[in-house]
PDB file of N, CA and C in Angstrom:
ATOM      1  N   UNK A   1     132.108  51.770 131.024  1.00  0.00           N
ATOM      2  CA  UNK A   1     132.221  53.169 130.721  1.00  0.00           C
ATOM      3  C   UNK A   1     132.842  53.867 131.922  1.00  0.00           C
ATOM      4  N   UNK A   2     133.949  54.912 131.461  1.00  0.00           N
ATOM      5  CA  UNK A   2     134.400  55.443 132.680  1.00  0.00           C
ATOM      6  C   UNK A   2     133.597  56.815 132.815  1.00  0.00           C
ATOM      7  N   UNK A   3     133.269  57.083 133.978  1.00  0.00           N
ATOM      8  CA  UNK A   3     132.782  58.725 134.432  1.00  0.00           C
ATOM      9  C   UNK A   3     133.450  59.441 135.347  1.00  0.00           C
ATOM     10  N   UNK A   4     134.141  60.731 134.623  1.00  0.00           N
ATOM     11  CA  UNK A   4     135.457  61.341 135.719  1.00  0.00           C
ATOM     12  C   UNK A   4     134.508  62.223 136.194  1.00  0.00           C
ATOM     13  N   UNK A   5     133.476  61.975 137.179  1.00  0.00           N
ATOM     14  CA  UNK A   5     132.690  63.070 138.023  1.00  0.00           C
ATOM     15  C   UNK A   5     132.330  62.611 139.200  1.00  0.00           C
ATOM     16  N   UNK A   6     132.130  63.028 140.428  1.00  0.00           N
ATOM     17  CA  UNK A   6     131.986  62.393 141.387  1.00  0.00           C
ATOM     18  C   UNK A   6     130.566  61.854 141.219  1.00  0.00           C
ATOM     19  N   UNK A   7     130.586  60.897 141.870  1.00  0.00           N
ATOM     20  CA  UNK A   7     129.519  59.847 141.360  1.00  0.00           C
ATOM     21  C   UNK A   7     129.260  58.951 142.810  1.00  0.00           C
ATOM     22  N   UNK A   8     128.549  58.292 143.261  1.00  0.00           N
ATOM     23  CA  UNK A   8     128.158  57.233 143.796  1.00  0.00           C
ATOM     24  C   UNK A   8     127.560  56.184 143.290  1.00  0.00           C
ATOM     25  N   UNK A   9     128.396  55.011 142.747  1.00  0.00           N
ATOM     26  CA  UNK A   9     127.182  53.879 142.129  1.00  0.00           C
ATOM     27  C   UNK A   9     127.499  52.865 142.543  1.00  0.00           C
ATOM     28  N   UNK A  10     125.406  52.722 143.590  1.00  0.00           N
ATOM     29  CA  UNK A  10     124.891  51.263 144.223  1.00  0.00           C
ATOM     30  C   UNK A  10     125.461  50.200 143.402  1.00  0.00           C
ATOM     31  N   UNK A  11     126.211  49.268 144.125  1.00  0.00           N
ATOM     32  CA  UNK A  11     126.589  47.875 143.515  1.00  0.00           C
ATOM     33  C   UNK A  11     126.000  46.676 144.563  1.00  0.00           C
ATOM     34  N   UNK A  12     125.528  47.661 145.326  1.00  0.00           N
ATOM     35  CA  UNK A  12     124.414  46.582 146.424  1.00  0.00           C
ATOM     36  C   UNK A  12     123.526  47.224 146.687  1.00  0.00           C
ATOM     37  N   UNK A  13     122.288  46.809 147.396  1.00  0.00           N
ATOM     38  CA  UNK A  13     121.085  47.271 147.377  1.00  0.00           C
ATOM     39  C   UNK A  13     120.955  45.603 148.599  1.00  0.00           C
ATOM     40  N   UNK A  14     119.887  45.881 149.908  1.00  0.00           N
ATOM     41  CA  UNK A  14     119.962  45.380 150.772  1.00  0.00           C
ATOM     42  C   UNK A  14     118.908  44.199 149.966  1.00  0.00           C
ATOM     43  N   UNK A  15     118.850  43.120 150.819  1.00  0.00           N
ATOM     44  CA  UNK A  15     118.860  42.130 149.896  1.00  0.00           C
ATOM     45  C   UNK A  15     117.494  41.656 150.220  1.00  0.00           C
ATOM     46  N   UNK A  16     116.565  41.745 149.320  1.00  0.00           N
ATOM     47  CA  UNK A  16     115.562  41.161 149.161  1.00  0.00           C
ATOM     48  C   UNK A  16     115.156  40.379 148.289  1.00  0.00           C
ATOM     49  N   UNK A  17     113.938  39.417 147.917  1.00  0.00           N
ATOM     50  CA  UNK A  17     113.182  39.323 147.257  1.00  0.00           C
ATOM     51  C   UNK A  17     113.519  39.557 145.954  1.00  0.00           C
ATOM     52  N   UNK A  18     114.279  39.107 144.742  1.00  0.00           N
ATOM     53  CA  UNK A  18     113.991  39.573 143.399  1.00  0.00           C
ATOM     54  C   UNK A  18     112.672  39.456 143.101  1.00  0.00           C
ATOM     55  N   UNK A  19     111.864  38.567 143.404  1.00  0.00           N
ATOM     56  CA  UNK A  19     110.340  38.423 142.995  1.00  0.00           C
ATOM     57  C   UNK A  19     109.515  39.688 143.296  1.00  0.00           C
ATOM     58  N   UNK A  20     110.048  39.791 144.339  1.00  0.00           N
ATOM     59  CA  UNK A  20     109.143  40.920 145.176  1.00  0.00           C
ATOM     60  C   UNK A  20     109.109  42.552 144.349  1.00  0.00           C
ATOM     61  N   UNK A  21     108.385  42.977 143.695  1.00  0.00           N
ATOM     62  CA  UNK A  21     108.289  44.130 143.359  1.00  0.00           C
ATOM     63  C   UNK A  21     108.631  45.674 143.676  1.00  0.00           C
ATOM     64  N   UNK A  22     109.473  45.500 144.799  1.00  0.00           N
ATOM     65  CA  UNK A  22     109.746  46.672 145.657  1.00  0.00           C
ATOM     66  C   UNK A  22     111.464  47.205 145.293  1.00  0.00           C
ATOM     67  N   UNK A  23     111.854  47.000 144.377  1.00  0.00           N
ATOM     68  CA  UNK A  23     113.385  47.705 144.183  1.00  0.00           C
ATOM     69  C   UNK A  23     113.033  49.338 144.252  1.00  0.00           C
ATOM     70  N   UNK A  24     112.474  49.995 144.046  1.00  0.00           N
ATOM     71  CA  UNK A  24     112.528  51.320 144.331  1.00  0.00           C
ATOM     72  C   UNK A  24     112.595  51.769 145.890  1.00  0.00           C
ATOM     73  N   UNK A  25     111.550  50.736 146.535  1.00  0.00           N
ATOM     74  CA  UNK A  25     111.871  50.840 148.068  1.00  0.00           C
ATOM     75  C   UNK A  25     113.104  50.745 148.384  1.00  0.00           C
ATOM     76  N   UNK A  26     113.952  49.597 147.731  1.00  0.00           N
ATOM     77  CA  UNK A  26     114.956  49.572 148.459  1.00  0.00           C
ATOM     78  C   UNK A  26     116.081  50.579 148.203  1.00  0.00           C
ATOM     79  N   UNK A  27     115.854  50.964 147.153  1.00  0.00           N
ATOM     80  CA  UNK A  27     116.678  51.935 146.603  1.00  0.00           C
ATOM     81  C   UNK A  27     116.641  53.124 147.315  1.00  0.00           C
ATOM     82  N   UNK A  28     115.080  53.529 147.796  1.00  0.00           N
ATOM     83  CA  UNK A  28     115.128  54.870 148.912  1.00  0.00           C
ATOM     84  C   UNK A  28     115.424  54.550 150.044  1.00  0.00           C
ATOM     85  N   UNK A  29     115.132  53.366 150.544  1.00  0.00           N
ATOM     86  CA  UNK A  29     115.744  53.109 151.694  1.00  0.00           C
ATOM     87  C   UNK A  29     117.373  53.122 151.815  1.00  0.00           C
ATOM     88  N   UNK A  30     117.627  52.956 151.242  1.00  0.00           N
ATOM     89  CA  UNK A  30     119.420  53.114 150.878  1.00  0.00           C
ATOM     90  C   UNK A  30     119.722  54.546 150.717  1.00  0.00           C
ATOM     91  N   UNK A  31     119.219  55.013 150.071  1.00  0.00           N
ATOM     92  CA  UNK A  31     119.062  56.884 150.260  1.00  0.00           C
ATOM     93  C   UNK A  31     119.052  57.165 151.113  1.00  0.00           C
ATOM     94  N   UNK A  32     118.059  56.867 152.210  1.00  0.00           N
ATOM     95  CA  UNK A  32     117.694  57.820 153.640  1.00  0.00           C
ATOM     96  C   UNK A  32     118.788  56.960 154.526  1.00  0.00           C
ATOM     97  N   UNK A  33     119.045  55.711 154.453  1.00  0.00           N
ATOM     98  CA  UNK A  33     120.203  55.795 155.259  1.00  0.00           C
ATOM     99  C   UNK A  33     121.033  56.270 155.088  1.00  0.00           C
ATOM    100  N   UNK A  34     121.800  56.236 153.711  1.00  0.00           N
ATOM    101  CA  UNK A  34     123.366  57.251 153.381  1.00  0.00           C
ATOM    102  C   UNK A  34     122.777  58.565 154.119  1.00  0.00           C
ATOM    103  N   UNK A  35     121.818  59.514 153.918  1.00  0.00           N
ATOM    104  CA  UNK A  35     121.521  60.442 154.468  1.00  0.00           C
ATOM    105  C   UNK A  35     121.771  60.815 155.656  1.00  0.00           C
ATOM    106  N   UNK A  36     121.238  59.729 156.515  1.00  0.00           N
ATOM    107  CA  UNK A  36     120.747  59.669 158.251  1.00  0.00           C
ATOM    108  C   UNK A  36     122.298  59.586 158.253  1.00  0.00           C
ATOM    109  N   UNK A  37     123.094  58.614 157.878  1.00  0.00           N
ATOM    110  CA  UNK A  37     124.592  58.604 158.551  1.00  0.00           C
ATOM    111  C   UNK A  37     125.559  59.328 157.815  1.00  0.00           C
ATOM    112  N   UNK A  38     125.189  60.409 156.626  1.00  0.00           N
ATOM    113  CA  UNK A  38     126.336  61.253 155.584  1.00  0.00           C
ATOM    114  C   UNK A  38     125.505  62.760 156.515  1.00  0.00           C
ATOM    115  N   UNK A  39     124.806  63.090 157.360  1.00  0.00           N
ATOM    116  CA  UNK A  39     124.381  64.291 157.156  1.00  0.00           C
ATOM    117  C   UNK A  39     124.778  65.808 156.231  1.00  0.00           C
ATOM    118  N   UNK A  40     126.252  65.851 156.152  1.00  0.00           N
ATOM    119  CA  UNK A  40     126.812  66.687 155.726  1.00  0.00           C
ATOM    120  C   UNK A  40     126.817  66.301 154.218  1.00  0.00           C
ATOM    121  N   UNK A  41     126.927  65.635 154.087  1.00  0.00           N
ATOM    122  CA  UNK A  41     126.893  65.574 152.718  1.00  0.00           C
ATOM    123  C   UNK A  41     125.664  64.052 152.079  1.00  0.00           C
ATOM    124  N   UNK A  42     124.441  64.978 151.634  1.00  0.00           N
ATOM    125  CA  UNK A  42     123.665  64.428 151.450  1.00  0.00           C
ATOM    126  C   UNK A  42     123.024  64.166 150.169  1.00  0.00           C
ATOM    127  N   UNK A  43     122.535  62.629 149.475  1.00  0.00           N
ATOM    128  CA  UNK A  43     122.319  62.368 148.349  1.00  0.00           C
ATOM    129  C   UNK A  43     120.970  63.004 147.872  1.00  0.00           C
ATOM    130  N   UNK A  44     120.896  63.812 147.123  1.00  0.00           N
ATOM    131  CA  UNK A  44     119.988  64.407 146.345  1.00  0.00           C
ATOM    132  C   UNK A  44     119.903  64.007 144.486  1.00  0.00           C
ATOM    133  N   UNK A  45     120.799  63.637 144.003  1.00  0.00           N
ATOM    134  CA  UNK A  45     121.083  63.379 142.572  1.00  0.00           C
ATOM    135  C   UNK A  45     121.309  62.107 142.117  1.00  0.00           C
ATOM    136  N   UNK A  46     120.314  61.215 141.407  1.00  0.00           N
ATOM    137  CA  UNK A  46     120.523  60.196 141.302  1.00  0.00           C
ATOM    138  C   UNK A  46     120.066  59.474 140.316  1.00  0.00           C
ATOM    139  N   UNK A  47     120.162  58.376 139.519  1.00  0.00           N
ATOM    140  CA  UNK A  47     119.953  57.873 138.171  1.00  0.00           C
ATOM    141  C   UNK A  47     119.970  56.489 138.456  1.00  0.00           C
ATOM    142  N   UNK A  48     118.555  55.804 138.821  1.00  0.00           N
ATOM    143  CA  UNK A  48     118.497  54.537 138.875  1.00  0.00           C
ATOM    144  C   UNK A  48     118.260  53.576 137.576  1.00  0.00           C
ATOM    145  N   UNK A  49     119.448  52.779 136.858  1.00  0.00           N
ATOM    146  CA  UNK A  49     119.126  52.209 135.424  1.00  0.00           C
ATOM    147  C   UNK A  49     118.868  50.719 136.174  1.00  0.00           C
ATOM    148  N   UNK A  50     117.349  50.560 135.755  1.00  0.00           N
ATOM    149  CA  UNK A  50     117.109  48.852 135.353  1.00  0.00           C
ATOM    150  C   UNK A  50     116.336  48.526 133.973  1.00  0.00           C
ATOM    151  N   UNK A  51     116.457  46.862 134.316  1.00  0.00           N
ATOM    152  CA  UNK A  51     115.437  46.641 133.132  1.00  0.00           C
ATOM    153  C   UNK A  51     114.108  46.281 133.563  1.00  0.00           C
ATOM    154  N   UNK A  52     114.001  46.373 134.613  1.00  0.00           N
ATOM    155  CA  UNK A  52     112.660  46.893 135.504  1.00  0.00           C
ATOM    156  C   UNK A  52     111.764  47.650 134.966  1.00  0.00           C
ATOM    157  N   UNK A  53     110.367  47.807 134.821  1.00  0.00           N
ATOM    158  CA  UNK A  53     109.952  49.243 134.946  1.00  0.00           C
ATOM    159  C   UNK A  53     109.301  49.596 136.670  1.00  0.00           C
ATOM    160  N   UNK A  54     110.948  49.717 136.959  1.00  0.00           N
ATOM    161  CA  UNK A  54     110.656  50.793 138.531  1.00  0.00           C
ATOM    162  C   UNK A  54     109.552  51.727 138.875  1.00  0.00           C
ATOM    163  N   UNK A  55     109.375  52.294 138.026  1.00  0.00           N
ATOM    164  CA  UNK A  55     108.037  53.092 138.679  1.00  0.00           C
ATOM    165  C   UNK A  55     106.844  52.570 138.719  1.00  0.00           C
ATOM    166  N   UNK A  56     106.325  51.380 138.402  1.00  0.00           N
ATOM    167  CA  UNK A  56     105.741  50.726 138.891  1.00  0.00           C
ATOM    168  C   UNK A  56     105.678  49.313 140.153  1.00  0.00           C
ATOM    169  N   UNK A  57     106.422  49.845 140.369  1.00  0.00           N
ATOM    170  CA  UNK A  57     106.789  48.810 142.015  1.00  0.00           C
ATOM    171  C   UNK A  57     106.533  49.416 142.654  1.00  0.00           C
ATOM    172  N   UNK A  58     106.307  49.411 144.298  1.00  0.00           N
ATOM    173  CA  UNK A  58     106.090  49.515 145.463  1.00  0.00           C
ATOM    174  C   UNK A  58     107.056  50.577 145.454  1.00  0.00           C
ATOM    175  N   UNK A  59     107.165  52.222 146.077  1.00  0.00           N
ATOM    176  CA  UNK A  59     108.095  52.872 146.388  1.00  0.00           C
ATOM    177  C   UNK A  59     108.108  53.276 144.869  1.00  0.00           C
ATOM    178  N   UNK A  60     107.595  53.367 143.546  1.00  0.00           N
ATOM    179  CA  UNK A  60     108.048  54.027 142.511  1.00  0.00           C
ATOM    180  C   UNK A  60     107.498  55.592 141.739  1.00  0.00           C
ATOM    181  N   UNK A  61     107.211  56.039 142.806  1.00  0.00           N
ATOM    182  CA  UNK A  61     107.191  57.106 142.420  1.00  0.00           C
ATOM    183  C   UNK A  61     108.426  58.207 142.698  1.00  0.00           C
ATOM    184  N   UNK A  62     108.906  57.306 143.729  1.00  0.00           N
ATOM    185  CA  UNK A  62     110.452  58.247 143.916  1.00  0.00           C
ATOM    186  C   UNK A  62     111.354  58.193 142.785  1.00  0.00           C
ATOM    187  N   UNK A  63     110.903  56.851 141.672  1.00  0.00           N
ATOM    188  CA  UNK A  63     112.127  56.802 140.357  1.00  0.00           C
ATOM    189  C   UNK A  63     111.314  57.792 139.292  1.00  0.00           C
ATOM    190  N   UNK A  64     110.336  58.375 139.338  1.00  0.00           N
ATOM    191  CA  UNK A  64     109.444  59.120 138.623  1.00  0.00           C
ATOM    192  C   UNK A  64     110.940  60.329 138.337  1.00  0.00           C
ATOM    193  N   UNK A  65     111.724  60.927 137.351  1.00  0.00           N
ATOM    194  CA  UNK A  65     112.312  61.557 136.642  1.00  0.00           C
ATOM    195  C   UNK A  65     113.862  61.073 137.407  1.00  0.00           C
ATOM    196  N   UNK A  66     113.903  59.760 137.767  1.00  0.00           N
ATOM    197  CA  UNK A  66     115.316  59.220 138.316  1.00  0.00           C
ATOM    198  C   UNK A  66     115.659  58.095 137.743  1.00  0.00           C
ATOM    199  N   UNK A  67     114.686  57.688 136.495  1.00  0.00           N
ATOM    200  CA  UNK A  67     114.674  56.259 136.366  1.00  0.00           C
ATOM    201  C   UNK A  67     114.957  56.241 134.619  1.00  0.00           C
ATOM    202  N   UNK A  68     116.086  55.466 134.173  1.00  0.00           N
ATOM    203  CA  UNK A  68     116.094  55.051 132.895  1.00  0.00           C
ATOM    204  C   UNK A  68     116.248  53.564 132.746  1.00  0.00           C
ATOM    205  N   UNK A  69     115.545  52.968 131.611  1.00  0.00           N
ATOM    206  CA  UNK A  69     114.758  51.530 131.973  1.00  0.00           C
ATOM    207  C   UNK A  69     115.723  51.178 130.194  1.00  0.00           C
ATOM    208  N   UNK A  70     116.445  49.930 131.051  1.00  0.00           N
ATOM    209  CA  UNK A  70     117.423  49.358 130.192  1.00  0.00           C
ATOM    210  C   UNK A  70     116.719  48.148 129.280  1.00  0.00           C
ATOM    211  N   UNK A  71     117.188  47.247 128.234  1.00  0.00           N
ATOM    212  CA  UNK A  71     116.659  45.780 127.811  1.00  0.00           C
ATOM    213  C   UNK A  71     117.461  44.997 128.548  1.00  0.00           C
ATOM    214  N   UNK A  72     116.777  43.956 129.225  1.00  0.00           N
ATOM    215  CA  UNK A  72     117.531  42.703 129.620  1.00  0.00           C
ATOM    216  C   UNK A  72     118.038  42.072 128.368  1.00  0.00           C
ATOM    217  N   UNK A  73     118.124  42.216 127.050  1.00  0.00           N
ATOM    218  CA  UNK A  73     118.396  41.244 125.607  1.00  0.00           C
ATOM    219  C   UNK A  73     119.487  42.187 125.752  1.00  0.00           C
ATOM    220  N   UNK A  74     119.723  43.443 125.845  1.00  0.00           N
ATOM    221  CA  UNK A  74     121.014  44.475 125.610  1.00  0.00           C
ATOM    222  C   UNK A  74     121.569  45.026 126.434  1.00  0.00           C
ATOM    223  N   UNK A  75     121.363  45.082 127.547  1.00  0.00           N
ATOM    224  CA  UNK A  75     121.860  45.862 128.873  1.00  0.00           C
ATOM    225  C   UNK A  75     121.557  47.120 128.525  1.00  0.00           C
ATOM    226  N   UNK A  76     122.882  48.168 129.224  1.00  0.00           N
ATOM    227  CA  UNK A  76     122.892  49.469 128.690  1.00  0.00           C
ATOM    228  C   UNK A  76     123.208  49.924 127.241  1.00  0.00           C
ATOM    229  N   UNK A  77     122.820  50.486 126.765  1.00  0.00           N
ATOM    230  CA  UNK A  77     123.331  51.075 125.594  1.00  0.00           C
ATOM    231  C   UNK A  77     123.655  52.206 125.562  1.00  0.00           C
ATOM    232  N   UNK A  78     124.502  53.006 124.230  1.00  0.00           N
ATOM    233  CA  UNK A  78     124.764  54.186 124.493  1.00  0.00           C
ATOM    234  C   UNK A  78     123.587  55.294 124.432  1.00  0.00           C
ATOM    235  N   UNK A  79     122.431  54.970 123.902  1.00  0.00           N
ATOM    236  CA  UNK A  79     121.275  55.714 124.044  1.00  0.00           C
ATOM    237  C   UNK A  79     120.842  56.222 125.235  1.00  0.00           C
ATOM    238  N   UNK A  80     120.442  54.703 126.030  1.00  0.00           N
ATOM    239  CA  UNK A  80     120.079  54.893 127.232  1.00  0.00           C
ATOM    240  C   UNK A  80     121.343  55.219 128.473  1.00  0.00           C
ATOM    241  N   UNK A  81     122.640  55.380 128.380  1.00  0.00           N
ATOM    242  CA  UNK A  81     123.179  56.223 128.863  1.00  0.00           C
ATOM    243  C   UNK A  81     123.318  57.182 128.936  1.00  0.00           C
ATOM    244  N   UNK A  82     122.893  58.012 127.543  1.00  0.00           N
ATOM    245  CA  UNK A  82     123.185  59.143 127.478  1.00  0.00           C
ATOM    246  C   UNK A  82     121.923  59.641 127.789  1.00  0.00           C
ATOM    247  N   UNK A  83     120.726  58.853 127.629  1.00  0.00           N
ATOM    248  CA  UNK A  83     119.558  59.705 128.558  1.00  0.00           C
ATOM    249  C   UNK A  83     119.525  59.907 129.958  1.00  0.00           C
ATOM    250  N   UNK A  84     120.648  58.556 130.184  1.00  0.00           N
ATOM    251  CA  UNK A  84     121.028  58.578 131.942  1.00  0.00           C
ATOM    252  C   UNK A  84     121.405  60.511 132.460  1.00  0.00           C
ATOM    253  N   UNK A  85     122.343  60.606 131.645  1.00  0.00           N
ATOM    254  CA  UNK A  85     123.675  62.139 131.370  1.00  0.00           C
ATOM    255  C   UNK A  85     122.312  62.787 131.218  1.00  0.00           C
ATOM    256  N   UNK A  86     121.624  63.088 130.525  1.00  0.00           N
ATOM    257  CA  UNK A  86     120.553  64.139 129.839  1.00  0.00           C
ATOM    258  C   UNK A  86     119.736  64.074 130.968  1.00  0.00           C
ATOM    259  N   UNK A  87     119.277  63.242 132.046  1.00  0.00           N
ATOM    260  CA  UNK A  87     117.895  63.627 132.892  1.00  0.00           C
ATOM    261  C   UNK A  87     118.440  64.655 133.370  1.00  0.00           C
ATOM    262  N   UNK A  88     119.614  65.337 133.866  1.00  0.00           N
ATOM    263  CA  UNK A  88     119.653  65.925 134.756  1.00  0.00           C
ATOM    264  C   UNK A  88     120.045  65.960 136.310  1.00  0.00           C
ATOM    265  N   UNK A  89     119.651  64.888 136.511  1.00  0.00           N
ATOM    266  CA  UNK A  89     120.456  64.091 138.299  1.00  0.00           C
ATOM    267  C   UNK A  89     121.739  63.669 137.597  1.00  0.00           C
ATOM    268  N   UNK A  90     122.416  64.300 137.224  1.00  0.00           N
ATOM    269  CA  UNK A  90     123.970  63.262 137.067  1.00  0.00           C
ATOM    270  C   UNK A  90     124.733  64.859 137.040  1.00  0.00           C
ATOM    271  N   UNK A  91     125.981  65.151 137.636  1.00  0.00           N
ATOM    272  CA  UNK A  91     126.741  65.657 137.465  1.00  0.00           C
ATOM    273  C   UNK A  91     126.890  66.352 136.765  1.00  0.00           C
ATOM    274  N   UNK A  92     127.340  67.283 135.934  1.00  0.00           N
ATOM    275  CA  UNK A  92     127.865  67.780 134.297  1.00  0.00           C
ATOM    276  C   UNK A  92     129.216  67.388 134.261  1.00  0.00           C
ATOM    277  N   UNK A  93     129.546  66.302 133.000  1.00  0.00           N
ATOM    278  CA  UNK A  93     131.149  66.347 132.921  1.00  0.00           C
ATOM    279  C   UNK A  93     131.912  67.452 132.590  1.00  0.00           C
ATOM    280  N   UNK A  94     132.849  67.635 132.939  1.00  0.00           N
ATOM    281  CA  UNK A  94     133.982  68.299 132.813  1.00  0.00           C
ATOM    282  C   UNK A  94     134.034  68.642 131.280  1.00  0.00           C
ATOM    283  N   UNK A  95     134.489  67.878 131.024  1.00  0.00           N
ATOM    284  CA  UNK A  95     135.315  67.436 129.409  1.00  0.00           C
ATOM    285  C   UNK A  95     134.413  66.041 128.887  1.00  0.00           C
ATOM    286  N   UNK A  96     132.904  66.301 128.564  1.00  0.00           N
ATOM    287  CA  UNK A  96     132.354  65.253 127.899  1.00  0.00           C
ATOM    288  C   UNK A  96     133.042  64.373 126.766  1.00  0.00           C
ATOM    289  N   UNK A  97     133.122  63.058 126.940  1.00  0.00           N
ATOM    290  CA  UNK A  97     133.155  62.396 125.676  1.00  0.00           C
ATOM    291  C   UNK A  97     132.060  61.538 125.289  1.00  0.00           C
ATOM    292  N   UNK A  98     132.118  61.212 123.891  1.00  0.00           N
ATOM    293  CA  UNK A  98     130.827  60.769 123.419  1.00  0.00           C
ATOM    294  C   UNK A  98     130.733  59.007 124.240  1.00  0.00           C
ATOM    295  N   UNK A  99     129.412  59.196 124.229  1.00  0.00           N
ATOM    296  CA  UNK A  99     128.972  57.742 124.781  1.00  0.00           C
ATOM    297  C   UNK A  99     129.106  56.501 123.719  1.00  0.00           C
ATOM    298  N   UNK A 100     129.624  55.699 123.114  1.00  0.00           N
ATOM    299  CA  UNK A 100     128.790  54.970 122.091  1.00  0.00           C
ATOM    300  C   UNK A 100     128.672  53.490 123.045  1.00  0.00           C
ATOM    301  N   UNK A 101     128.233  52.399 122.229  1.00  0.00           N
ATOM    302  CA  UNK A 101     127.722  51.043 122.572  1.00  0.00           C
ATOM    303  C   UNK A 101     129.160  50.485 123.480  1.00  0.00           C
ATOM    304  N   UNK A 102     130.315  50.765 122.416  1.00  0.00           N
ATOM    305  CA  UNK A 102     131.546  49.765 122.361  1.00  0.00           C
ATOM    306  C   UNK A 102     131.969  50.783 124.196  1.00  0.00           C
ATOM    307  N   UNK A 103     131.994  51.939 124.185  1.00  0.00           N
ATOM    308  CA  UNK A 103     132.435  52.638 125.806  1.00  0.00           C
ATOM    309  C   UNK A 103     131.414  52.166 126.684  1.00  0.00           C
ATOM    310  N   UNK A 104     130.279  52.144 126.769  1.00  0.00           N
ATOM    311  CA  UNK A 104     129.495  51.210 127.570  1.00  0.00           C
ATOM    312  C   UNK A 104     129.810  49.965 127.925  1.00  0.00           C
ATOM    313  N   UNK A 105     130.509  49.279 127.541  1.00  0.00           N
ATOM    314  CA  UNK A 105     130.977  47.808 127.639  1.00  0.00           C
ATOM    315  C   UNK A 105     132.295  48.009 128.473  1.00  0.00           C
ATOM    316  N   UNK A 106     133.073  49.034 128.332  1.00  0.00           N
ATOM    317  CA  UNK A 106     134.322  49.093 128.753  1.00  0.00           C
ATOM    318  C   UNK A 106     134.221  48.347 130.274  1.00  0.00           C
ATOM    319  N   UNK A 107     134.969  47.880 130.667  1.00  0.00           N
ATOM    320  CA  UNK A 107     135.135  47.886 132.776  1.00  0.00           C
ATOM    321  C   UNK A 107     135.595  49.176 133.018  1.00  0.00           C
ATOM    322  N   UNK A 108     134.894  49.353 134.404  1.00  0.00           N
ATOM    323  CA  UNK A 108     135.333  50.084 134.683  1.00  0.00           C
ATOM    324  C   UNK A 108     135.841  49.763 136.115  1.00  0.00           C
ATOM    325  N   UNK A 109     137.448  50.737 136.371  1.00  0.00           N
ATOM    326  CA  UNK A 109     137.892  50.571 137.710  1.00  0.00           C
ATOM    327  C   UNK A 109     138.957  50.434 137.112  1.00  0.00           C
TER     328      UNK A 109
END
């Protein structure tokens, strides 16, 4: 799916443990560093999608209204993208277009 809004999206996350229950940690920890070294321009808006349920890990109360929780059998769908768009931490597009299943799949780049 393409998104013409400025955006930042984690394609790494420092490397721990998949076993280990703590992806929300790492996810804020990745926050407060962009922070500590972006001062001027600092991450406040954000939409963490897994098939996790993140807010129950270590560090998950920071995904508490940041978090939309995907199926590992389906990935994203256009539902749960568009609840991604609807929390509120995401941008407003410009010129919305509709989300469906088949634009979710697209590559993007």
């Amino acid at each position: 799916m393409r998104l013409s809004m400025p955006t930042t999206v984690l394609t790494a996350i420092p490397a721990r443990s998949m076993w280990c229950a703590e992806r929300p940690q790492e996810i804020v920890d990745w926050i407060r560093d962009h922070n500590r070294r972006n001062g001027g321009s600092r991450l406040t808006n954000y939409v963490a999608i897994d098939d996790r349920v993140l807010p129950n890990e270590q560090g998950g109360e920071y995904m508490r209204g940041h978090f939309v929780q995907t199926r590992m059998a389906t990935g994203l769908s256009a539902e749960r993208a568009q609840e991604a768009v609807r929390s509120g931490h995401l941008p407003a597009l410009p010129n919305p277009q509709p989300i469906t299943d088949e634009s979710v799949k697209q590559p993007v780049g």
